[in-house]
Protein backbone atom coordinates (compact mmCIF):
# COMPACT_ATOMS: atom_id res chain seq x y z
CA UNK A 1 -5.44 -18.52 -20.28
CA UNK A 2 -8.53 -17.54 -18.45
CA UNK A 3 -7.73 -14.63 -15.84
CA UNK A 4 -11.58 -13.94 -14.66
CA UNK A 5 -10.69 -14.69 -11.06
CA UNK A 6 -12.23 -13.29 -8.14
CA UNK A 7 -8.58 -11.19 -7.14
CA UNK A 8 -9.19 -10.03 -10.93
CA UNK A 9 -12.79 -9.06 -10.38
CA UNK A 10 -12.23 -7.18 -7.28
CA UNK A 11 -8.84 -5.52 -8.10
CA UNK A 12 -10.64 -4.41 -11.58
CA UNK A 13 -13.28 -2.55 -9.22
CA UNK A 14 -10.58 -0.28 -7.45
CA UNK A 15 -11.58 2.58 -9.87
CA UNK A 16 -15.42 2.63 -9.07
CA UNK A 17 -14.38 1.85 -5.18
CA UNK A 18 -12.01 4.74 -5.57
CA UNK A 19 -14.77 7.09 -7.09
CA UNK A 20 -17.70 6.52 -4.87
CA UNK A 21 -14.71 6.89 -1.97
CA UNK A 22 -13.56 10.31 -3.22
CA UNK A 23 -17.74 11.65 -3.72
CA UNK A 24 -19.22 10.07 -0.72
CA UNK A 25 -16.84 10.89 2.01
CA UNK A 26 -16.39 14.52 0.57
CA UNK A 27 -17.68 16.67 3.45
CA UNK A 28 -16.60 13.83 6.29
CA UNK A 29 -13.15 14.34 4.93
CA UNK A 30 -12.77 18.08 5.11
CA UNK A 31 -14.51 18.16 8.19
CA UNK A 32 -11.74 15.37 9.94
CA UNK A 33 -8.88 17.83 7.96
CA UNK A 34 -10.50 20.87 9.84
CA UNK A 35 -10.19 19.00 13.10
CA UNK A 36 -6.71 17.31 12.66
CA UNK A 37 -5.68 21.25 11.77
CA UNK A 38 -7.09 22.52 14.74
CA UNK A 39 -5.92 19.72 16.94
CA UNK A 40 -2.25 20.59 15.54
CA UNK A 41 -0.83 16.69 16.83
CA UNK A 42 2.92 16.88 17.82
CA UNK A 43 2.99 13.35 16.16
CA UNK A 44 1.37 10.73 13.96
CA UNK A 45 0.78 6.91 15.34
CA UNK A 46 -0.19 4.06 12.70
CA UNK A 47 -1.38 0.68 13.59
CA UNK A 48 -2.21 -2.45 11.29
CA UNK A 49 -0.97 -5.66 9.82
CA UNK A 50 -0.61 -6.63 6.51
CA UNK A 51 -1.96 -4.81 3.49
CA UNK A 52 -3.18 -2.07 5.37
CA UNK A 53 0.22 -1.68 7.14
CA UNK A 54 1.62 -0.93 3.89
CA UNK A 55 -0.99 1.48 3.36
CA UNK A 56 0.40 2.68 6.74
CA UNK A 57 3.70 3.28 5.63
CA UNK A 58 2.35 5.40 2.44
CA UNK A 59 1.02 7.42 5.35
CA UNK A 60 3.84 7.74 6.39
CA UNK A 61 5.82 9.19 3.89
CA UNK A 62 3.07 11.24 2.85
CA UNK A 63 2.51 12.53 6.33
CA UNK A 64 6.17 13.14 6.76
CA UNK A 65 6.99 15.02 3.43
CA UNK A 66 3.60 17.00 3.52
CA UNK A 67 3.57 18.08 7.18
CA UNK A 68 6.90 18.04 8.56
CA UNK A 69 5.89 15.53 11.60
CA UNK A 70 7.16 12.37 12.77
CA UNK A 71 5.05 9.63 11.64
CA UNK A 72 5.59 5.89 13.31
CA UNK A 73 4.36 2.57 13.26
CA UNK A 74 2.72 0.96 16.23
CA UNK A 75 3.67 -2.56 17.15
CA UNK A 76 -0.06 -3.66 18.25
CA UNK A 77 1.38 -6.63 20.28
CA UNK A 78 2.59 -3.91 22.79
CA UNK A 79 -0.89 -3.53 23.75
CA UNK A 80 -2.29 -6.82 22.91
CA UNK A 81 0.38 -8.50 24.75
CA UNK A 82 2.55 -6.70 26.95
CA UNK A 83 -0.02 -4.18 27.80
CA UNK A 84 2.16 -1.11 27.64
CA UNK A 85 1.46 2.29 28.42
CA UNK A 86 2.56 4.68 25.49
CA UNK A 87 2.19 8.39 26.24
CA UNK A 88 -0.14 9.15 23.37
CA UNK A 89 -1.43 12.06 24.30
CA UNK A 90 -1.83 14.58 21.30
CA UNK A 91 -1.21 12.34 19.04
CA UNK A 92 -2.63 11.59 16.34
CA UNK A 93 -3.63 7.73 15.86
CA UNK A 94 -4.64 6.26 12.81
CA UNK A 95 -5.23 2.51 12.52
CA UNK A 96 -6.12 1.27 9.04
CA UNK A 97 -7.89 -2.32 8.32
CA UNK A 98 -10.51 -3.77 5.95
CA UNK A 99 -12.33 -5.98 8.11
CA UNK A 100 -12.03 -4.03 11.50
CA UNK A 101 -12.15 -7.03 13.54
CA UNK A 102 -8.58 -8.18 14.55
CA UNK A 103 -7.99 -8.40 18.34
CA UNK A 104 -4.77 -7.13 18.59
CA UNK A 105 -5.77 -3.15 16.62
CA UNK A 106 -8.69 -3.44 18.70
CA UNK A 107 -6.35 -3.27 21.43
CA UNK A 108 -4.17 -0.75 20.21
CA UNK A 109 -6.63 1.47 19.19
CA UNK A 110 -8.87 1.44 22.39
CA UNK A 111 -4.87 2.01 24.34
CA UNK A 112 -4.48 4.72 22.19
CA UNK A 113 -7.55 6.27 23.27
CA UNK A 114 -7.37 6.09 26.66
CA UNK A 115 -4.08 7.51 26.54
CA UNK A 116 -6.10 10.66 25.28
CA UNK A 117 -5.06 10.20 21.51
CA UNK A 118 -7.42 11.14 18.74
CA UNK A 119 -8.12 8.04 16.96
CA UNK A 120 -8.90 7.76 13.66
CA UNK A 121 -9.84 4.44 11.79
CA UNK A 122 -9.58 3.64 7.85
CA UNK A 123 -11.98 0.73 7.51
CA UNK A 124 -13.27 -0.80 4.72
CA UNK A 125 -16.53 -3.00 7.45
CA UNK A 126 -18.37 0.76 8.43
CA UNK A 127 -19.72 -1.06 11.32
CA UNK A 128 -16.39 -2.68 12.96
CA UNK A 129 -15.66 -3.21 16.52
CA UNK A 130 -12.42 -0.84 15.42
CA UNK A 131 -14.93 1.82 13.86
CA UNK A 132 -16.87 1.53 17.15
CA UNK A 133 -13.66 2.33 19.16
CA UNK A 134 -12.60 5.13 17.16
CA UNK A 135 -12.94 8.47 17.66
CA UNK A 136 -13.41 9.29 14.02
CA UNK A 137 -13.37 6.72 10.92
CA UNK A 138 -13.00 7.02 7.26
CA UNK A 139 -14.74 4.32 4.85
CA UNK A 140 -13.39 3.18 2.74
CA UNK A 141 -16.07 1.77 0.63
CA UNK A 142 -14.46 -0.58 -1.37
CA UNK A 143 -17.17 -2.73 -1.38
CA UNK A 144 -17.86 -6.50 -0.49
CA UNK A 145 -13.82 -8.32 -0.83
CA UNK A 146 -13.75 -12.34 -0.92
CA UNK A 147 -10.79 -13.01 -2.60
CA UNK A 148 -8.13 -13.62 0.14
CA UNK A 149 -6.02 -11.05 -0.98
CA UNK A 150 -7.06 -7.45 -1.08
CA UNK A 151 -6.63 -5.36 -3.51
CA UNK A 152 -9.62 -2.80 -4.01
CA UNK A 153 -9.24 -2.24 -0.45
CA UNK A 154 -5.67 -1.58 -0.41
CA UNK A 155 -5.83 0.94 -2.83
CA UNK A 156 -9.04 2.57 -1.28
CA UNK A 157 -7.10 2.97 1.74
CA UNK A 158 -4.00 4.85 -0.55
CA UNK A 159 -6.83 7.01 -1.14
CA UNK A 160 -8.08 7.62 1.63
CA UNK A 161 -4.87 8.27 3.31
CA UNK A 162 -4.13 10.90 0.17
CA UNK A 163 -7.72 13.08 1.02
CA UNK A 164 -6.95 13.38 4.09
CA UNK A 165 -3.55 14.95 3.90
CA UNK A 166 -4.58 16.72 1.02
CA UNK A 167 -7.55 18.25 2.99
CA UNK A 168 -5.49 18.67 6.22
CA UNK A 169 -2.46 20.66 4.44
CA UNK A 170 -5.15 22.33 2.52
CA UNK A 171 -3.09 21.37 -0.46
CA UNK A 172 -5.05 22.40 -3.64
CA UNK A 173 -2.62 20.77 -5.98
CA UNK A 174 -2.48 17.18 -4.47
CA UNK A 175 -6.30 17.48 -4.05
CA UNK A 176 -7.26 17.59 -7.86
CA UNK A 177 -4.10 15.17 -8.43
CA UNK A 178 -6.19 12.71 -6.42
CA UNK A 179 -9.67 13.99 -8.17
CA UNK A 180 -8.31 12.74 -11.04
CA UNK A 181 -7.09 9.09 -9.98
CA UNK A 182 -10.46 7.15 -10.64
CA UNK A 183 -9.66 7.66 -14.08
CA UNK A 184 -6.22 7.25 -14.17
CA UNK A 185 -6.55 3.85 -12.59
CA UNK A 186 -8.89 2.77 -14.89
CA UNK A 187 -6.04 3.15 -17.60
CA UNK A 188 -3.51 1.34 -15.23
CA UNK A 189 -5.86 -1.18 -15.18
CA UNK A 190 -5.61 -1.82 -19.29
CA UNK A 191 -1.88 -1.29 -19.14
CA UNK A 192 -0.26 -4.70 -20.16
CA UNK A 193 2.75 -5.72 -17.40
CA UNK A 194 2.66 -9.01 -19.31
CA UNK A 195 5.85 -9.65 -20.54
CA UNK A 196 6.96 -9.88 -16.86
CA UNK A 197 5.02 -13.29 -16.77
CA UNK A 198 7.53 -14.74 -18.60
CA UNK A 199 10.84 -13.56 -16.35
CA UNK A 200 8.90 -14.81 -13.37
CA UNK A 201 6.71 -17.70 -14.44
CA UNK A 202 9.51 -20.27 -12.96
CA UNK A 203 11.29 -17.94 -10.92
CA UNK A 204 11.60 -19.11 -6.89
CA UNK A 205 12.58 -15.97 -5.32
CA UNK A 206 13.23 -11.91 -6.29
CA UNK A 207 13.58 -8.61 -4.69
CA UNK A 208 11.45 -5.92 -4.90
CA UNK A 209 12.80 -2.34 -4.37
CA UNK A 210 11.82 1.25 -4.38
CA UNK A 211 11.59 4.08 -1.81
CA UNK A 212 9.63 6.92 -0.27
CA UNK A 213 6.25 6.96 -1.57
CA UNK A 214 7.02 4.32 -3.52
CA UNK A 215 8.05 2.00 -0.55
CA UNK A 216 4.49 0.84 0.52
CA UNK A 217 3.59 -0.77 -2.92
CA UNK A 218 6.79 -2.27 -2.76
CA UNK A 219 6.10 -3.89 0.33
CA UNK A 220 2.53 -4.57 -1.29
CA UNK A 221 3.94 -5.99 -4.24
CA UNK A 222 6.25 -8.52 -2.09
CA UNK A 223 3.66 -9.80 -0.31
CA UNK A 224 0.68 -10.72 -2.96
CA UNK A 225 3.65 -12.41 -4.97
CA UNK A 226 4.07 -14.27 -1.93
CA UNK A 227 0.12 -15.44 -1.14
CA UNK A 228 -0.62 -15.43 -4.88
CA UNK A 229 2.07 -16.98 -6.64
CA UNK A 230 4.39 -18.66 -3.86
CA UNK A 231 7.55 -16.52 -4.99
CA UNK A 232 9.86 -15.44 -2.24
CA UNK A 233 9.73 -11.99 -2.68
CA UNK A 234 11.58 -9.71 0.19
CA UNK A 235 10.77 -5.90 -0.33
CA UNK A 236 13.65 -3.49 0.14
CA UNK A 237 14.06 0.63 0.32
CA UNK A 238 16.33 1.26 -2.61
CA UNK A 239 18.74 2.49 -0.01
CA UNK A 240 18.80 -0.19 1.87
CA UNK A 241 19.83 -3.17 -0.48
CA UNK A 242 23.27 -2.40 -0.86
CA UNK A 243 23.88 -3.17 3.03
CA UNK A 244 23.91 -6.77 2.89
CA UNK A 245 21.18 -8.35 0.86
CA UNK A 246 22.79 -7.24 -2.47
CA UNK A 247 24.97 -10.39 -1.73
CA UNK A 248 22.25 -12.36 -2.72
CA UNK A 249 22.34 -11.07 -6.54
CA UNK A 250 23.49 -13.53 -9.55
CA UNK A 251 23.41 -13.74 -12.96
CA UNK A 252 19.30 -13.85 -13.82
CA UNK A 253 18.21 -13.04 -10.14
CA UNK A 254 15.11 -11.01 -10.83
CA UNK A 255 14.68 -7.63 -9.60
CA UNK A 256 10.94 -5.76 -9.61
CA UNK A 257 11.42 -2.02 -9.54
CA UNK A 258 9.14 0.73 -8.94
CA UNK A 259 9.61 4.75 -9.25
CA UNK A 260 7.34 7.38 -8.90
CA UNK A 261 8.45 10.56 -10.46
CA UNK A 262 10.06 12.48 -7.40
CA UNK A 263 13.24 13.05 -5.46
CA UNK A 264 13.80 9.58 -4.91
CA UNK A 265 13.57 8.22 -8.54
CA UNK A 266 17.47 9.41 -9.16
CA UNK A 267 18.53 6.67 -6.64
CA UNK A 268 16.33 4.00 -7.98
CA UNK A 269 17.28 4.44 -11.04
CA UNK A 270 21.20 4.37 -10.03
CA UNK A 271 20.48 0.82 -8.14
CA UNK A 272 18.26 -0.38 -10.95
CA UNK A 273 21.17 0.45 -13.60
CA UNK A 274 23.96 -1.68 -11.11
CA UNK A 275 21.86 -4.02 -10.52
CA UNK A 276 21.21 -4.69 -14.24
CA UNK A 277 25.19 -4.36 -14.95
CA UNK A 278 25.69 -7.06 -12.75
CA UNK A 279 23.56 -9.93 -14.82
CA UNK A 280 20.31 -9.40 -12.49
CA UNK A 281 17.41 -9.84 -14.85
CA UNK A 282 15.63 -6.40 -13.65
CA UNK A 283 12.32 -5.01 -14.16
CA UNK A 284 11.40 -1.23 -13.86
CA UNK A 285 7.84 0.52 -13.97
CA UNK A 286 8.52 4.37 -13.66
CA UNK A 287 11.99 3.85 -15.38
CA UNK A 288 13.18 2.97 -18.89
CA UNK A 289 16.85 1.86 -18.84
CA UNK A 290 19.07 0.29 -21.54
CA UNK A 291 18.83 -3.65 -20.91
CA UNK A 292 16.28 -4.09 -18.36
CA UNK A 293 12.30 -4.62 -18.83
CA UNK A 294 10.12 -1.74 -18.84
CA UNK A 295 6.50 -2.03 -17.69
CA UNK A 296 4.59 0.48 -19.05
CA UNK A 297 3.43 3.41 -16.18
CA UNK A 298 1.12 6.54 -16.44
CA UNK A 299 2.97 9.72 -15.55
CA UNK A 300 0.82 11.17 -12.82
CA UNK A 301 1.32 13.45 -9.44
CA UNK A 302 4.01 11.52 -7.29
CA UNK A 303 1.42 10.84 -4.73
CA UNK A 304 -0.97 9.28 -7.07
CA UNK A 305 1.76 7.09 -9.33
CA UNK A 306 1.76 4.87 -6.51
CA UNK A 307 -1.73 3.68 -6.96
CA UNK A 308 -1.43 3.31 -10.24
CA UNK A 309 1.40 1.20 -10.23
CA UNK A 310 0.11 -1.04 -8.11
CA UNK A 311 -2.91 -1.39 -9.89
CA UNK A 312 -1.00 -2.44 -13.13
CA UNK A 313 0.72 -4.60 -10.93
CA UNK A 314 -2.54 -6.73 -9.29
CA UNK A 315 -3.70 -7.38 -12.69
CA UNK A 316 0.24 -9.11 -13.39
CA UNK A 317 -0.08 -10.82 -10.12
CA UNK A 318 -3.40 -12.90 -10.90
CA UNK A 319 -1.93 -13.59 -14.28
CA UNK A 320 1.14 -14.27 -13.15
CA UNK A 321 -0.44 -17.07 -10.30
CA UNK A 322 -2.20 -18.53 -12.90
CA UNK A 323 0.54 -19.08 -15.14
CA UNK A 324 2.09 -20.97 -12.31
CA UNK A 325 -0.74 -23.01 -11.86
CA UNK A 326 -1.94 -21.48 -8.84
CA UNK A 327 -5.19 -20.22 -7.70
CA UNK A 328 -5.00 -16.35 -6.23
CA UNK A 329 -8.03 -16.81 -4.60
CA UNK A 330 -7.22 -19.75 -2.51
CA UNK A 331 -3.12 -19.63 -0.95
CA UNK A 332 -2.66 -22.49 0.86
CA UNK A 333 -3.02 -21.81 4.70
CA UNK A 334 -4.66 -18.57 4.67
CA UNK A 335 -8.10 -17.04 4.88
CA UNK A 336 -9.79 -13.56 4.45
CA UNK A 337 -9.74 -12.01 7.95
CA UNK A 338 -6.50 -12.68 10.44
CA UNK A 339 -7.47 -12.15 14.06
CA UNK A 340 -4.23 -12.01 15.44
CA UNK A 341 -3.73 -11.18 19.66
């Protein structure tokens, strides 16, 4: 089976993208954690669609359990279309994208700052209309991506989000952790997830579960196994399954499960191990439990596993859309940059 796709290429460059990331924004980083300190926000705003919003909800679990404020997700259609007026002022904003162009973040962002937020933009295109608008941006220098759907950018932006919380807390520990994840995802990368081919190759719909930190790759993972291999896969919090959707479970219904190693993995692991004892066919990366699939993980800082996980996962995805005779780098009906109003 050849795998040398374009989504393969470009997801097997998230280590380099992730490297020159963590050396060239270096000072630009600790100078934006210096100001966010100072600034002291009574709140954090994210805006985006897509990938990048589930970059946005790694922020916010890593903005919530690392600085103790409320962190929310804008709906950009309230500025795009009804043209509210949020009362923004000392908040923090951050709106994440790779191409920078979509009408409706544009929107939000330039709302955000005339409601006297500090806006900050994550963007992969340096010289965006949404890097324009913003107060401050982040690259995310990921590089040139053509294949529909992002990878290398995605996990840039994980990145990106982890250096600046590690530099705003001034959190030593979390800092090397991420130091360190260039590497690390470099081994994720070789890490074969391949025997999960096989329990989804004719498979028409699963659920894929986590939480916390965990809960943006989740989201991540549902979607490419939408675009790439035209599964319907719904992403759900581990705590949230059990009201209502768990319904849906029967004998062989396949499960995708993902824990990084922190307070949440106890509860993943309980709902992975009932899931399994009712006849779901599950799959676990982070866990190894008695009658389900394990996909092989690197143990890492619970910040970082994330990324990794995800990166062992891009490289099943493309295999995985192959083996269903699909082409990752062409869904039907969709194209690189959405401009949605």
């Amino acid at each position: 089976m050849i795998l040398d796709t374009r989504m393969f290429r470009e997801a097997a460059a998230a280590p380099a993208a992730v490297r020159l990331q963590l050396h060239a924004n270096r000072a630009l980083v600790e100078r934006l954690g210096e100001v966010v300190r100072s600034m002291a926000p009574r709140a954090v705003v994210t805006c985006a669609r897509g990938s990048s919003d589930h970059a946005a909800t790694f922020a916010k679990y890593l903005i919530e359990t690392r600085t103790g404020l409320l962190a929310s997700s804008a709906a950009p259609s309230t500025s795009s279309v009804y043209a509210s007026k949020a009362d923004l002022e000392g908040v923090l904003f951050i709106a994440i994208s790779q191409s920078g162009a979509s009408p409706d973040l544009l929107a939000a962002a330039e709302a955000a700052r005339d409601a006297d937020a500090l806006v900050l933009a994550l963007v992969n295109a340096e010289g965006s209309p949404l890097a324009r608008t913003a107060h401050h941006t982040i690259p995310l220098r990921a590089g040139v991506e053509t294949s529909v759907a992002a990878t290398k950018s995605y996990i840039a932006s994980l990145a990106a989000i982890v250096h600046l919380v590690a530099c705003w807390t001034q959190d030593r520990e979390l800092h090397l952790a991420l130091e360190q994840a260039p590497d690390q995802l470099v081994r994720a990368w070789q890490l074969d997830w391949g025997a999960a081919t096989e329990h989804l190759r004719s498979a028409s719909s699963l659920f894929v579960i986590g939480r916390g930190l965990g809960l943006g790759i989740v989201q991540e993972a549902a979607l490419k196994l939408k675009e790439t291999c035209g599964l319907h896969a719904e992403a759900f919090s581990a705590a949230e399954l059990r009201h209502g959707p768990m319904a849906l479970v029967r004998a062989g219904f396949p499960v995708l499960a993902f824990s990084q190693a922190d307070e949440t993995r106890e509860g993943v692991e309980a709902l992975a191990r009932e899931l399994s004892g009712v006849g779901a066919d599950v799959m676990v990366a982070g866990l190894e439990i008695p009658g389900t699939l394990a996909l092989p993980t690197l143990r890492a800082h619970a910040a970082i596993e994330p990324l990794l996980m995800i990166q062992s996962f891009y490289r099943l995805a493309n295999a995985l859309a192959i083996a269903r005779g699909l082409d990752p780098d062409r869904p039907p009906h969709l194209r690189k940059v959405t401009e949605t109003v």
